[in-house]
PDB file of N, CA and C in Angstrom:
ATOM      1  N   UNK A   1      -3.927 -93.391 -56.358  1.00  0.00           N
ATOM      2  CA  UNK A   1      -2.554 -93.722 -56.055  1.00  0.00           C
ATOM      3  C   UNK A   1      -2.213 -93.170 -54.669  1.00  0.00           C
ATOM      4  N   UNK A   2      -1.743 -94.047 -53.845  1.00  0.00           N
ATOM      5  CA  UNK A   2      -1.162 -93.487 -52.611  1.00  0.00           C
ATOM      6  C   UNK A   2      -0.162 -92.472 -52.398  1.00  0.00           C
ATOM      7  N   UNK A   3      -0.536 -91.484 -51.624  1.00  0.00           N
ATOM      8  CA  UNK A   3       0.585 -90.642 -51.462  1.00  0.00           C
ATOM      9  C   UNK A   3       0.649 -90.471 -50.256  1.00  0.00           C
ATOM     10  N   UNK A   4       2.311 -90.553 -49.606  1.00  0.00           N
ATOM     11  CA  UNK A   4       3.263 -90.550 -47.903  1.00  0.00           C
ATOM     12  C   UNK A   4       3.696 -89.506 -48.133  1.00  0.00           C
ATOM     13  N   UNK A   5       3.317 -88.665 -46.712  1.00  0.00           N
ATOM     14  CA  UNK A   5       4.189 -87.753 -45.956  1.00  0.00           C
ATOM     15  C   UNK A   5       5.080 -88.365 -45.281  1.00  0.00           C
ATOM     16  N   UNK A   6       6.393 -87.860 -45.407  1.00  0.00           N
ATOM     17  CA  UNK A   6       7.299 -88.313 -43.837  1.00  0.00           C
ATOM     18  C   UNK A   6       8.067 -87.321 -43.407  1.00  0.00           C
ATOM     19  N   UNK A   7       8.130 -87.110 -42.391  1.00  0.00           N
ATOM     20  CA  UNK A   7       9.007 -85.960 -41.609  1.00  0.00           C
ATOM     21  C   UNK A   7       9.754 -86.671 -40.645  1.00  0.00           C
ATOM     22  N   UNK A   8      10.966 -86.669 -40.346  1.00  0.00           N
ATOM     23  CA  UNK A   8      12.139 -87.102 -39.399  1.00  0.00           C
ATOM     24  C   UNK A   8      12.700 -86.036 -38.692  1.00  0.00           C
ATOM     25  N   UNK A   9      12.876 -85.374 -37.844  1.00  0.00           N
ATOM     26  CA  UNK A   9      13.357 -84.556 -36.982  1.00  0.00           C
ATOM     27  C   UNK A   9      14.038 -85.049 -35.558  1.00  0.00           C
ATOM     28  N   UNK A  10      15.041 -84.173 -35.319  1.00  0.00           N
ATOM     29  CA  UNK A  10      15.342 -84.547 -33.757  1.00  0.00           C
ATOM     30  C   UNK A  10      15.213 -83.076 -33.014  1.00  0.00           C
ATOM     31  N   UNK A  11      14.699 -83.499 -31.493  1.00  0.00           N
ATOM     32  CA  UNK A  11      14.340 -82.111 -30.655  1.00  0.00           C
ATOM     33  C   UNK A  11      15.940 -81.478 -30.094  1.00  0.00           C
ATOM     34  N   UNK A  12      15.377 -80.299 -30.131  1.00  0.00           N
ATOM     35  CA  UNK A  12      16.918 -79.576 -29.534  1.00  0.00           C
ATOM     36  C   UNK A  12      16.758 -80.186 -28.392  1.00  0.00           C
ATOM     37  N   UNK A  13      17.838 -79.938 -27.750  1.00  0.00           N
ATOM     38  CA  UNK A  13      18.346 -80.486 -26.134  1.00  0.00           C
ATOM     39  C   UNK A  13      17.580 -79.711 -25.478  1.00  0.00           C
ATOM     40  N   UNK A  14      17.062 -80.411 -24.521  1.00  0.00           N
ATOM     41  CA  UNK A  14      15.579 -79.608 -23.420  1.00  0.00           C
ATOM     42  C   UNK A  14      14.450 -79.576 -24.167  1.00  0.00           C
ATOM     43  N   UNK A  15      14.276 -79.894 -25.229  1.00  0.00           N
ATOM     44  CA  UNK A  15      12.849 -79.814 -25.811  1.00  0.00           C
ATOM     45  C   UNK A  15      12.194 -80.946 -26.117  1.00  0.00           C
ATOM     46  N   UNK A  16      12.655 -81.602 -25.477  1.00  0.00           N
ATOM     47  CA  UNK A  16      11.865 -83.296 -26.120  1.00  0.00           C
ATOM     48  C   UNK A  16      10.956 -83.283 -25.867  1.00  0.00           C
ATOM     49  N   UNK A  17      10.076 -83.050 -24.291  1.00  0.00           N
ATOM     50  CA  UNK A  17       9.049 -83.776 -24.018  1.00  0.00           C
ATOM     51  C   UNK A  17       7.851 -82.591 -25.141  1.00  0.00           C
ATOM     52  N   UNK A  18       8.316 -81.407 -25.278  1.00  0.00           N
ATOM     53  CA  UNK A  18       7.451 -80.422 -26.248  1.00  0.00           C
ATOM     54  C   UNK A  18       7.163 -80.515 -27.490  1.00  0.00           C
ATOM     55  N   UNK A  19       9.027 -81.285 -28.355  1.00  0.00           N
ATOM     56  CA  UNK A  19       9.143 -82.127 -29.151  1.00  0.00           C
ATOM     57  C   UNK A  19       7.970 -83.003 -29.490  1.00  0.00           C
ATOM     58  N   UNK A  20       7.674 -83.668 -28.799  1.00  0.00           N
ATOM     59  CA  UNK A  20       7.279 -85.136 -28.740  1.00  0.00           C
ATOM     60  C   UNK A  20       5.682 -84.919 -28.218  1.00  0.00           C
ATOM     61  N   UNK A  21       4.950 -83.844 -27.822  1.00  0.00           N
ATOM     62  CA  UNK A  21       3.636 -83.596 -27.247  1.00  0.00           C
ATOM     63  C   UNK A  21       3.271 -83.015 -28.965  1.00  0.00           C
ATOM     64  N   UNK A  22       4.125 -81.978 -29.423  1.00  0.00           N
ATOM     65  CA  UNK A  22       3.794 -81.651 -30.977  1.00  0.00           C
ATOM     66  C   UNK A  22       3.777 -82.373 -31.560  1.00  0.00           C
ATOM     67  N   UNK A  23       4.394 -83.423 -32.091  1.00  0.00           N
ATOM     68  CA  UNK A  23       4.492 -84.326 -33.009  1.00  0.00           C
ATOM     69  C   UNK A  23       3.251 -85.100 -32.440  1.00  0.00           C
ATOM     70  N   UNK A  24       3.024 -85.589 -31.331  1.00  0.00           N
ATOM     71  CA  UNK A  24       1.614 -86.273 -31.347  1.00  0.00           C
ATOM     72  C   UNK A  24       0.409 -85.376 -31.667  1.00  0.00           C
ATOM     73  N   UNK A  25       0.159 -84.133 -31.373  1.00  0.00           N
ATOM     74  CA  UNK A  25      -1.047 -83.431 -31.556  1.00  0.00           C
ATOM     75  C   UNK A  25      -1.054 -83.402 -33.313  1.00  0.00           C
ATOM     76  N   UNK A  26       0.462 -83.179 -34.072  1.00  0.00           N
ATOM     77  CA  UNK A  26      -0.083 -83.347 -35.261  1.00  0.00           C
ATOM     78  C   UNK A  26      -0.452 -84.705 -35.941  1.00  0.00           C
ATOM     79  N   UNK A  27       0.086 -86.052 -35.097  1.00  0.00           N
ATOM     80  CA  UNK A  27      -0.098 -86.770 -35.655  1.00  0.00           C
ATOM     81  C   UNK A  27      -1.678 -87.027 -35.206  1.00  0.00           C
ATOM     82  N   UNK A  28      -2.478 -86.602 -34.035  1.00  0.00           N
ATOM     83  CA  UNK A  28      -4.147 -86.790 -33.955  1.00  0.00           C
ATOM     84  C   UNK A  28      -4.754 -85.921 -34.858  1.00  0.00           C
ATOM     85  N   UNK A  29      -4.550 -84.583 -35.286  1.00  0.00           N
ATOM     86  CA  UNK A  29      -4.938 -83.537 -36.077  1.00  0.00           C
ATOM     87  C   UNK A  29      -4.555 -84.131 -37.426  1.00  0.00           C
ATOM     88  N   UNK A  30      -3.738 -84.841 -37.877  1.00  0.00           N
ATOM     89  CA  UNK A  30      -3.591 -85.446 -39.364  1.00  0.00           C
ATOM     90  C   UNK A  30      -4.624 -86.518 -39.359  1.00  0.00           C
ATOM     91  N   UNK A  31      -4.650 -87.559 -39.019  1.00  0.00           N
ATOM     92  CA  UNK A  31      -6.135 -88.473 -38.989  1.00  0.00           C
ATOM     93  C   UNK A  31      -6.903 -87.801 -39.187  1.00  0.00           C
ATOM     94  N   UNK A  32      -7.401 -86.766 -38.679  1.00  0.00           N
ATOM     95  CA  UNK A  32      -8.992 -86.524 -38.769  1.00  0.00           C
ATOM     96  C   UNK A  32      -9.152 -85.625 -40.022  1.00  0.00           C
ATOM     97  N   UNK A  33      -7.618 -85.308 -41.037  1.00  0.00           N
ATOM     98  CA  UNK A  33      -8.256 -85.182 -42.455  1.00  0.00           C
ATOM     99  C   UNK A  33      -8.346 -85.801 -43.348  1.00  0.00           C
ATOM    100  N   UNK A  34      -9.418 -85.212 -44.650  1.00  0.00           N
ATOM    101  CA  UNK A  34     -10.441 -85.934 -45.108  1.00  0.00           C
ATOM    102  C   UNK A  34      -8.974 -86.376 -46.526  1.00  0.00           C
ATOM    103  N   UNK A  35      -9.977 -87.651 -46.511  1.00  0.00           N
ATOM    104  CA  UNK A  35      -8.145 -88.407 -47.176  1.00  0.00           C
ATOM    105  C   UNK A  35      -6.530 -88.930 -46.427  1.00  0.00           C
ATOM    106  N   UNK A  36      -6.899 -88.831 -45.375  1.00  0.00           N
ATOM    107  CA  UNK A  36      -6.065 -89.695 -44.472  1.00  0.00           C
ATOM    108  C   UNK A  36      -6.071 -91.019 -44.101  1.00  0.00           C
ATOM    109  N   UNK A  37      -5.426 -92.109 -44.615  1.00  0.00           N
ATOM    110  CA  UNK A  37      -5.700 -93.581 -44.244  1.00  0.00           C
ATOM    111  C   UNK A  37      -4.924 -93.880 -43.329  1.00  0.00           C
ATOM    112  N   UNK A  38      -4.079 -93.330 -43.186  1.00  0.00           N
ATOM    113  CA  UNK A  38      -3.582 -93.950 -41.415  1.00  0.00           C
ATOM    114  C   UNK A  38      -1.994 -92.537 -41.587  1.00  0.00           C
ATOM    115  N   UNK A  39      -1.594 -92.386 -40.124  1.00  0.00           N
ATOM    116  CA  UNK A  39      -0.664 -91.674 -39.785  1.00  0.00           C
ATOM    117  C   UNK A  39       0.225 -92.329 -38.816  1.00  0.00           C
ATOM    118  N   UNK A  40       0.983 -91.966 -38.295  1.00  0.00           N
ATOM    119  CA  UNK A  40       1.771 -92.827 -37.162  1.00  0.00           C
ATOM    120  C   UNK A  40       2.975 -92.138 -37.313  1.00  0.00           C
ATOM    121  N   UNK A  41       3.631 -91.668 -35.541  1.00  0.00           N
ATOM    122  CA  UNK A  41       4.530 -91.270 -34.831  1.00  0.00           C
ATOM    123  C   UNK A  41       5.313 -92.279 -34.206  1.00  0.00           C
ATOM    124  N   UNK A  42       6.964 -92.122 -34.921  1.00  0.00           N
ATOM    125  CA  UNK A  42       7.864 -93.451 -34.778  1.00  0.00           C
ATOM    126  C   UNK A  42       8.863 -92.950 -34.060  1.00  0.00           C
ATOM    127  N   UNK A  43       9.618 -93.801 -33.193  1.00  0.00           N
ATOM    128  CA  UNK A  43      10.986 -93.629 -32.685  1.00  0.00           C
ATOM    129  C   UNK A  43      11.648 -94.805 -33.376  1.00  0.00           C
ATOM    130  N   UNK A  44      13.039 -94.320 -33.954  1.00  0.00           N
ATOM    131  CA  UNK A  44      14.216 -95.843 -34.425  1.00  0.00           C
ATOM    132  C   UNK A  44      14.106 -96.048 -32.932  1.00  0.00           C
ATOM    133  N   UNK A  45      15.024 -97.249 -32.833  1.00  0.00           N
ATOM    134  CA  UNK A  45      15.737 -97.940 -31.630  1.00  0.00           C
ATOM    135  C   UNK A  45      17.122 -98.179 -31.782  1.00  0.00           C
ATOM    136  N   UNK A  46      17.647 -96.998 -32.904  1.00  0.00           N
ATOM    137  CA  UNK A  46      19.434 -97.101 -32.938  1.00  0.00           C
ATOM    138  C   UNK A  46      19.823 -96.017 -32.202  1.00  0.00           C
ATOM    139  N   UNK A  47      19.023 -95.116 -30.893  1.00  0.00           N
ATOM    140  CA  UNK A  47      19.199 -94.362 -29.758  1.00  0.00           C
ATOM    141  C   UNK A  47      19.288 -92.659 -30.272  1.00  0.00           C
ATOM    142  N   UNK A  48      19.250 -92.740 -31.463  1.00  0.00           N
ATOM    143  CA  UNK A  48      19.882 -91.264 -32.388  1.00  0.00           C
ATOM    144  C   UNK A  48      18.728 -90.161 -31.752  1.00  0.00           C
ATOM    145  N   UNK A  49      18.107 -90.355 -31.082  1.00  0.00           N
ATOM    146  CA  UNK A  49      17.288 -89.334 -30.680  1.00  0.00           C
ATOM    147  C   UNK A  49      15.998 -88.236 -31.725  1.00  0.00           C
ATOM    148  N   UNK A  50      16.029 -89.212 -33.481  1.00  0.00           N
ATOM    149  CA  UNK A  50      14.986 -88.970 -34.354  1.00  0.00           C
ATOM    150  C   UNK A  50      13.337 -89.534 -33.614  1.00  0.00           C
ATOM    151  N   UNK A  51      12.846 -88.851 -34.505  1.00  0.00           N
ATOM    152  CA  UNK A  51      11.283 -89.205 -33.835  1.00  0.00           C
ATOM    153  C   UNK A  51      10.893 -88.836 -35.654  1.00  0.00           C
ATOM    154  N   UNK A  52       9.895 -89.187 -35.937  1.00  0.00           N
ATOM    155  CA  UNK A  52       9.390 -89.647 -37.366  1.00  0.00           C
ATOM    156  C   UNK A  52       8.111 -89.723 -37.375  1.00  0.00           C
ATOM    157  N   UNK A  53       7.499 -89.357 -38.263  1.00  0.00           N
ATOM    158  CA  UNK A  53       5.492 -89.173 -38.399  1.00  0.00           C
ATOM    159  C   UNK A  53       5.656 -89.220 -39.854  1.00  0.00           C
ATOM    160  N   UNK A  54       4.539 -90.558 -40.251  1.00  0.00           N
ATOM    161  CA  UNK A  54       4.359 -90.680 -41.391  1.00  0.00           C
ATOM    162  C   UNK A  54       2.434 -90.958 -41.535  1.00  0.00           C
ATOM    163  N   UNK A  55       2.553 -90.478 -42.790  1.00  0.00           N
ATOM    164  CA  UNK A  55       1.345 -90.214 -43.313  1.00  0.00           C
ATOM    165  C   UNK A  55       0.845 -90.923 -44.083  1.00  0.00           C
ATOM    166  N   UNK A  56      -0.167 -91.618 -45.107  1.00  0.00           N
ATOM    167  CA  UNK A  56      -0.754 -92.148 -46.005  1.00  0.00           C
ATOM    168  C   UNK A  56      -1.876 -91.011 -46.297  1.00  0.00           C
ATOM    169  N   UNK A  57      -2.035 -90.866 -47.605  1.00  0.00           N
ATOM    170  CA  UNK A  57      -2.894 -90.306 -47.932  1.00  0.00           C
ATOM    171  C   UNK A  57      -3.776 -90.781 -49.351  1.00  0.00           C
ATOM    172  N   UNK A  58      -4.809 -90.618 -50.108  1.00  0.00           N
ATOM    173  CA  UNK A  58      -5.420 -91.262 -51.104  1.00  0.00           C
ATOM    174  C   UNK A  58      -4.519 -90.862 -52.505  1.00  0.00           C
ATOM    175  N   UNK A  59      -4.489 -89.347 -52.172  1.00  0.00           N
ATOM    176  CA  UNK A  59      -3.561 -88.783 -53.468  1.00  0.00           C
ATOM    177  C   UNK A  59      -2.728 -87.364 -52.803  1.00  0.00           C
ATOM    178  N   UNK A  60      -2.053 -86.969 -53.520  1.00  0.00           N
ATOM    179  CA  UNK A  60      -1.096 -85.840 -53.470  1.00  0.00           C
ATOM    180  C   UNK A  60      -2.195 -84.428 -52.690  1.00  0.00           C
ATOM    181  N   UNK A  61      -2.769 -84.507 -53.608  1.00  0.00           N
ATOM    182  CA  UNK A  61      -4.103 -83.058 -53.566  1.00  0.00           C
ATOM    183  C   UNK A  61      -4.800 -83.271 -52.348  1.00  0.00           C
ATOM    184  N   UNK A  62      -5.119 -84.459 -51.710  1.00  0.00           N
ATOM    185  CA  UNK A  62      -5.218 -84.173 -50.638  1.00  0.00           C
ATOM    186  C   UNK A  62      -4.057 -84.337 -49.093  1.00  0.00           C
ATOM    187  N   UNK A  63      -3.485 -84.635 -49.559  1.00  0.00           N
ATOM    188  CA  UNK A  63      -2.067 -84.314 -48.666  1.00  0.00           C
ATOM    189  C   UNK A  63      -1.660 -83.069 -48.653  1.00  0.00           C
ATOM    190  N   UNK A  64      -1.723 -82.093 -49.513  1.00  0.00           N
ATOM    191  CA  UNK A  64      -1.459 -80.597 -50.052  1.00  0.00           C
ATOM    192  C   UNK A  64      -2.637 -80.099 -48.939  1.00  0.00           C
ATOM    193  N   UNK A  65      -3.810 -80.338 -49.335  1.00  0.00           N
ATOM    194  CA  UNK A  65      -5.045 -79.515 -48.371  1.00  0.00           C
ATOM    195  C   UNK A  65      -5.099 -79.704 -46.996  1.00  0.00           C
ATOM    196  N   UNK A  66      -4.157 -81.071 -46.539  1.00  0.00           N
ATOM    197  CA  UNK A  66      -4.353 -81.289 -45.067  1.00  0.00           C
ATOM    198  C   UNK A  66      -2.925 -80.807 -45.048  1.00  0.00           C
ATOM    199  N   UNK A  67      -1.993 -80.443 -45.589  1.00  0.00           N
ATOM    200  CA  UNK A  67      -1.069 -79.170 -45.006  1.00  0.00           C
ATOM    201  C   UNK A  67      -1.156 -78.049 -44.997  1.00  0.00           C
ATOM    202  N   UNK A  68      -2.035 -77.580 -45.195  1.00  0.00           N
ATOM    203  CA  UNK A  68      -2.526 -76.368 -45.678  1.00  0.00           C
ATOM    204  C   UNK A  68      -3.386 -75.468 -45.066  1.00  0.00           C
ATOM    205  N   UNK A  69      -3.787 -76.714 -43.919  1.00  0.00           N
ATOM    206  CA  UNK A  69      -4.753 -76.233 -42.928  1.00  0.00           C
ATOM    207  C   UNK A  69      -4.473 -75.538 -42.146  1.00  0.00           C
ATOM    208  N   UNK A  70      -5.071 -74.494 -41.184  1.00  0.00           N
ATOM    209  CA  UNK A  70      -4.596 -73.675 -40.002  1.00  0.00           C
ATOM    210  C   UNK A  70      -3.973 -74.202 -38.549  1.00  0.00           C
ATOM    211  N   UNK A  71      -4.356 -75.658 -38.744  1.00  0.00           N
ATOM    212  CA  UNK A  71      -4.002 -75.926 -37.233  1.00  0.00           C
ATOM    213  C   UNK A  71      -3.083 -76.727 -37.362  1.00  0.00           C
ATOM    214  N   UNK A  72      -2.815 -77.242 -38.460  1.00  0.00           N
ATOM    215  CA  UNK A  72      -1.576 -77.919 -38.936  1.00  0.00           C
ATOM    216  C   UNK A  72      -0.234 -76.900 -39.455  1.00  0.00           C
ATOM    217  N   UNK A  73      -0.550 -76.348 -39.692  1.00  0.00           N
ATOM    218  CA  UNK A  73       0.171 -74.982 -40.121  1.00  0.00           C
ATOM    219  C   UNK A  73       0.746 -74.115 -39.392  1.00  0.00           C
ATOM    220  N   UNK A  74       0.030 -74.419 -38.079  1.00  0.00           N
ATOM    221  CA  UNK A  74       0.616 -73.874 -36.550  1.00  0.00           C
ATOM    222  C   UNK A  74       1.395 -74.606 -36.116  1.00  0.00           C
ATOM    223  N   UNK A  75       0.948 -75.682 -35.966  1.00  0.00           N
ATOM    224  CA  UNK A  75       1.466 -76.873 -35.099  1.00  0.00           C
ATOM    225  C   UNK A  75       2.983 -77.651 -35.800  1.00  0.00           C
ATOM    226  N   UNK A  76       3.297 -77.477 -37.455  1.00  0.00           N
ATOM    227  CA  UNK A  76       4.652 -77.434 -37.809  1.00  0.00           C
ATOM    228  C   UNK A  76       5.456 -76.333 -38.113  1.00  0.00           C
ATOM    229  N   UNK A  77       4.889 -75.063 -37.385  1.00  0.00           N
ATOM    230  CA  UNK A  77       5.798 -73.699 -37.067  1.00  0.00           C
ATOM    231  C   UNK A  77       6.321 -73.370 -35.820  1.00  0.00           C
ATOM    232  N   UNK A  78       5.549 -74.229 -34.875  1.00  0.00           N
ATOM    233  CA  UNK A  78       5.846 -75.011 -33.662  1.00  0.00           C
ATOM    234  C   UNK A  78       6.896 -75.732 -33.557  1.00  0.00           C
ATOM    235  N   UNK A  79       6.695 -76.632 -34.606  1.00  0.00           N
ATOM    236  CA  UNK A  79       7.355 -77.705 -34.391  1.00  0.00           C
ATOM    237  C   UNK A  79       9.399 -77.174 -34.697  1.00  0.00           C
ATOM    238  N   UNK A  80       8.759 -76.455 -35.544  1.00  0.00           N
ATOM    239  CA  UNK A  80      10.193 -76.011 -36.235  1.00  0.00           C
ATOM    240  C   UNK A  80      11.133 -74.973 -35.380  1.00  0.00           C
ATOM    241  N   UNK A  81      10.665 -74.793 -33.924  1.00  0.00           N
ATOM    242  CA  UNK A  81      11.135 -73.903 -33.073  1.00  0.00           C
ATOM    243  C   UNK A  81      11.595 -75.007 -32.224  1.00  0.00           C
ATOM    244  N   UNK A  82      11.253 -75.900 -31.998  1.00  0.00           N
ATOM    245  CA  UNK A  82      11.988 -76.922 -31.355  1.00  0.00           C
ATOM    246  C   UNK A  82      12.644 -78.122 -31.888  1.00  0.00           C
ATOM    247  N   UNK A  83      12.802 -77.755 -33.167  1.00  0.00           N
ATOM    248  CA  UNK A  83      13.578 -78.942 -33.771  1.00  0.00           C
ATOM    249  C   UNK A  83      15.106 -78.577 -34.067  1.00  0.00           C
ATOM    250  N   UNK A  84      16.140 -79.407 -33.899  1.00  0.00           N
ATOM    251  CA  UNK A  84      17.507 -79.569 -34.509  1.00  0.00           C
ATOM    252  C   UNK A  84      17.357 -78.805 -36.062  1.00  0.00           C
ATOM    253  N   UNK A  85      18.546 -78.431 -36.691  1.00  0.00           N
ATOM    254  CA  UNK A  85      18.363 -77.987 -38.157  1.00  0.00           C
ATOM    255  C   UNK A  85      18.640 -79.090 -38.664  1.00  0.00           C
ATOM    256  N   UNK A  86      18.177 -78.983 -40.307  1.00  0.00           N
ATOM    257  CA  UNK A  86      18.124 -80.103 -41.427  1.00  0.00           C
ATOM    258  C   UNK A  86      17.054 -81.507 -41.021  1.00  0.00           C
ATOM    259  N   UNK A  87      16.102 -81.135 -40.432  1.00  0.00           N
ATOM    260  CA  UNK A  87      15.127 -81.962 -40.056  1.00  0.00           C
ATOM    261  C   UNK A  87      14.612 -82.408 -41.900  1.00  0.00           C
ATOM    262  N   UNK A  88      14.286 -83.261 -42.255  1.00  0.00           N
ATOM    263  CA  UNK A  88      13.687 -84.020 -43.271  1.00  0.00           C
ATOM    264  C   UNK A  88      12.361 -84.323 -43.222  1.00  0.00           C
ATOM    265  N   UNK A  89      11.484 -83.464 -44.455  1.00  0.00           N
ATOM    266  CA  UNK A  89      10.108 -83.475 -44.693  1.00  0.00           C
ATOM    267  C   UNK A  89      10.249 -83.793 -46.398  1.00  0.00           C
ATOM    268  N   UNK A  90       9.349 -84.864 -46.493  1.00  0.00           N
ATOM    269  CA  UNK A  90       9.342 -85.660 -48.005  1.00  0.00           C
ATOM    270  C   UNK A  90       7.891 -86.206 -48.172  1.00  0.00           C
ATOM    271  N   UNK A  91       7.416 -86.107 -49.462  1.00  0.00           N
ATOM    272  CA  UNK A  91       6.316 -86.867 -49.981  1.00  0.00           C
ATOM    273  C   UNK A  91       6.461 -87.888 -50.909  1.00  0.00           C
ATOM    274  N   UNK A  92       6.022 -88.671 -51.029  1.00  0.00           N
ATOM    275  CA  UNK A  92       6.395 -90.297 -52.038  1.00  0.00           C
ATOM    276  C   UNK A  92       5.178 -90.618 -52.557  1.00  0.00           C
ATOM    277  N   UNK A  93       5.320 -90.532 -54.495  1.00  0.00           N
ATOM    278  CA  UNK A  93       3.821 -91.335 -54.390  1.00  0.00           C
ATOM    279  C   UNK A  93       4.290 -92.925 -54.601  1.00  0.00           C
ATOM    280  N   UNK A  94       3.541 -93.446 -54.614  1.00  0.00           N
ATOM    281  CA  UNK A  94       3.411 -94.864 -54.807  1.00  0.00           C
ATOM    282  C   UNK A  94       3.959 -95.410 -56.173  1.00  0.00           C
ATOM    283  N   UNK A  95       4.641 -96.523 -56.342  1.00  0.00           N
ATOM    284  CA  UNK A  95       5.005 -96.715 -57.538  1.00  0.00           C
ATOM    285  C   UNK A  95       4.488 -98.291 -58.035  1.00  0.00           C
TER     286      UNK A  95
END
Protein backbone atom coordinates (compact mmCIF):
# COMPACT_ATOMS: atom_id res chain seq x y z
CA UNK A 1 0.00 0.00 0.00
CA UNK A 2 1.30 3.39 -0.81
CA UNK A 3 2.34 5.67 1.67
CA UNK A 4 2.83 10.06 1.08
CA UNK A 5 4.83 12.29 2.95
CA UNK A 6 3.87 15.95 2.51
CA UNK A 7 5.32 18.90 4.12
CA UNK A 8 4.11 22.59 3.16
CA UNK A 9 6.08 25.34 4.70
CA UNK A 10 6.77 28.98 3.96
CA UNK A 11 10.47 30.59 4.47
CA UNK A 12 10.81 33.43 6.95
CA UNK A 13 11.49 36.72 5.18
CA UNK A 14 15.28 36.66 3.98
CA UNK A 15 15.45 33.03 3.98
CA UNK A 16 14.12 31.82 0.83
CA UNK A 17 16.89 31.19 -1.30
CA UNK A 18 18.25 28.78 2.03
CA UNK A 19 14.60 27.87 2.28
CA UNK A 20 14.49 26.56 -1.04
CA UNK A 21 18.43 25.08 -1.43
CA UNK A 22 17.09 22.79 1.84
CA UNK A 23 14.09 21.68 0.60
CA UNK A 24 15.89 20.59 -2.63
CA UNK A 25 18.87 18.75 -0.89
CA UNK A 26 16.10 16.91 1.01
CA UNK A 27 14.14 16.35 -1.77
CA UNK A 28 17.67 14.59 -3.71
CA UNK A 29 18.54 12.83 -0.27
CA UNK A 30 14.78 11.39 -0.14
CA UNK A 31 15.06 9.56 -3.66
CA UNK A 32 17.96 7.81 -2.93
CA UNK A 33 15.98 5.92 -0.02
CA UNK A 34 15.38 2.46 -0.22
CA UNK A 35 11.47 2.49 -0.80
CA UNK A 36 11.13 5.75 -2.41
CA UNK A 37 9.07 5.85 -5.73
CA UNK A 38 9.25 9.30 -6.59
CA UNK A 39 9.55 12.71 -4.44
CA UNK A 40 9.02 16.17 -5.79
CA UNK A 41 9.47 19.89 -4.60
CA UNK A 42 6.32 22.16 -5.49
CA UNK A 43 5.53 25.84 -5.58
CA UNK A 44 1.36 26.80 -5.80
CA UNK A 45 1.02 29.65 -8.30
CA UNK A 46 -1.65 31.49 -5.93
CA UNK A 47 1.78 33.72 -4.97
CA UNK A 48 1.35 32.66 -1.02
CA UNK A 49 4.97 32.12 -0.84
CA UNK A 50 4.40 27.96 0.31
CA UNK A 51 6.90 25.62 -1.22
CA UNK A 52 5.75 21.79 -0.70
CA UNK A 53 7.80 18.31 -1.03
CA UNK A 54 5.97 15.31 -1.41
CA UNK A 55 6.94 11.85 -1.12
CA UNK A 56 5.66 8.33 -2.29
CA UNK A 57 6.78 5.61 -0.54
CA UNK A 58 5.98 1.53 -0.80
CA UNK A 59 4.67 1.45 2.87
CA UNK A 60 4.62 3.47 6.13
CA UNK A 61 7.84 1.45 7.66
CA UNK A 62 9.72 2.57 5.15
CA UNK A 63 8.86 6.19 5.15
CA UNK A 64 9.53 5.98 9.11
CA UNK A 65 13.32 4.63 8.26
CA UNK A 66 13.96 7.26 5.57
CA UNK A 67 13.02 9.84 8.35
CA UNK A 68 14.94 8.55 10.60
CA UNK A 69 18.04 8.85 8.91
CA UNK A 70 20.98 11.18 9.94
CA UNK A 71 21.12 13.33 7.03
CA UNK A 72 17.58 13.75 6.75
CA UNK A 73 17.27 14.43 10.29
CA UNK A 74 19.68 17.30 9.89
CA UNK A 75 18.50 18.66 6.96
CA UNK A 76 14.62 19.06 8.56
CA UNK A 77 16.23 20.70 11.80
CA UNK A 78 17.57 22.97 9.28
CA UNK A 79 14.83 23.34 7.72
CA UNK A 80 12.82 24.26 10.79
CA UNK A 81 15.18 27.28 11.57
CA UNK A 82 14.15 28.83 8.51
CA UNK A 83 10.69 28.15 8.26
CA UNK A 84 7.48 30.44 9.20
CA UNK A 85 5.58 28.68 12.33
CA UNK A 86 2.71 26.08 11.80
CA UNK A 87 4.45 24.71 8.74
CA UNK A 88 2.40 21.30 7.88
CA UNK A 89 4.06 17.78 7.87
CA UNK A 90 1.45 14.77 7.14
CA UNK A 91 1.55 11.13 6.02
CA UNK A 92 -1.46 9.50 3.95
CA UNK A 93 -1.78 5.94 3.27
CA UNK A 94 -3.55 5.07 0.28
CA UNK A 95 -7.11 4.20 0.31
Amino acid sequence: MTYVRLTIARPRHGEEARFEAIMQRLTEVTAQQPGCEATYMMKPDDGSGDIARISFYGDNHQADAAAQSATIMALRSELHLVSEAGHVERGFFTV
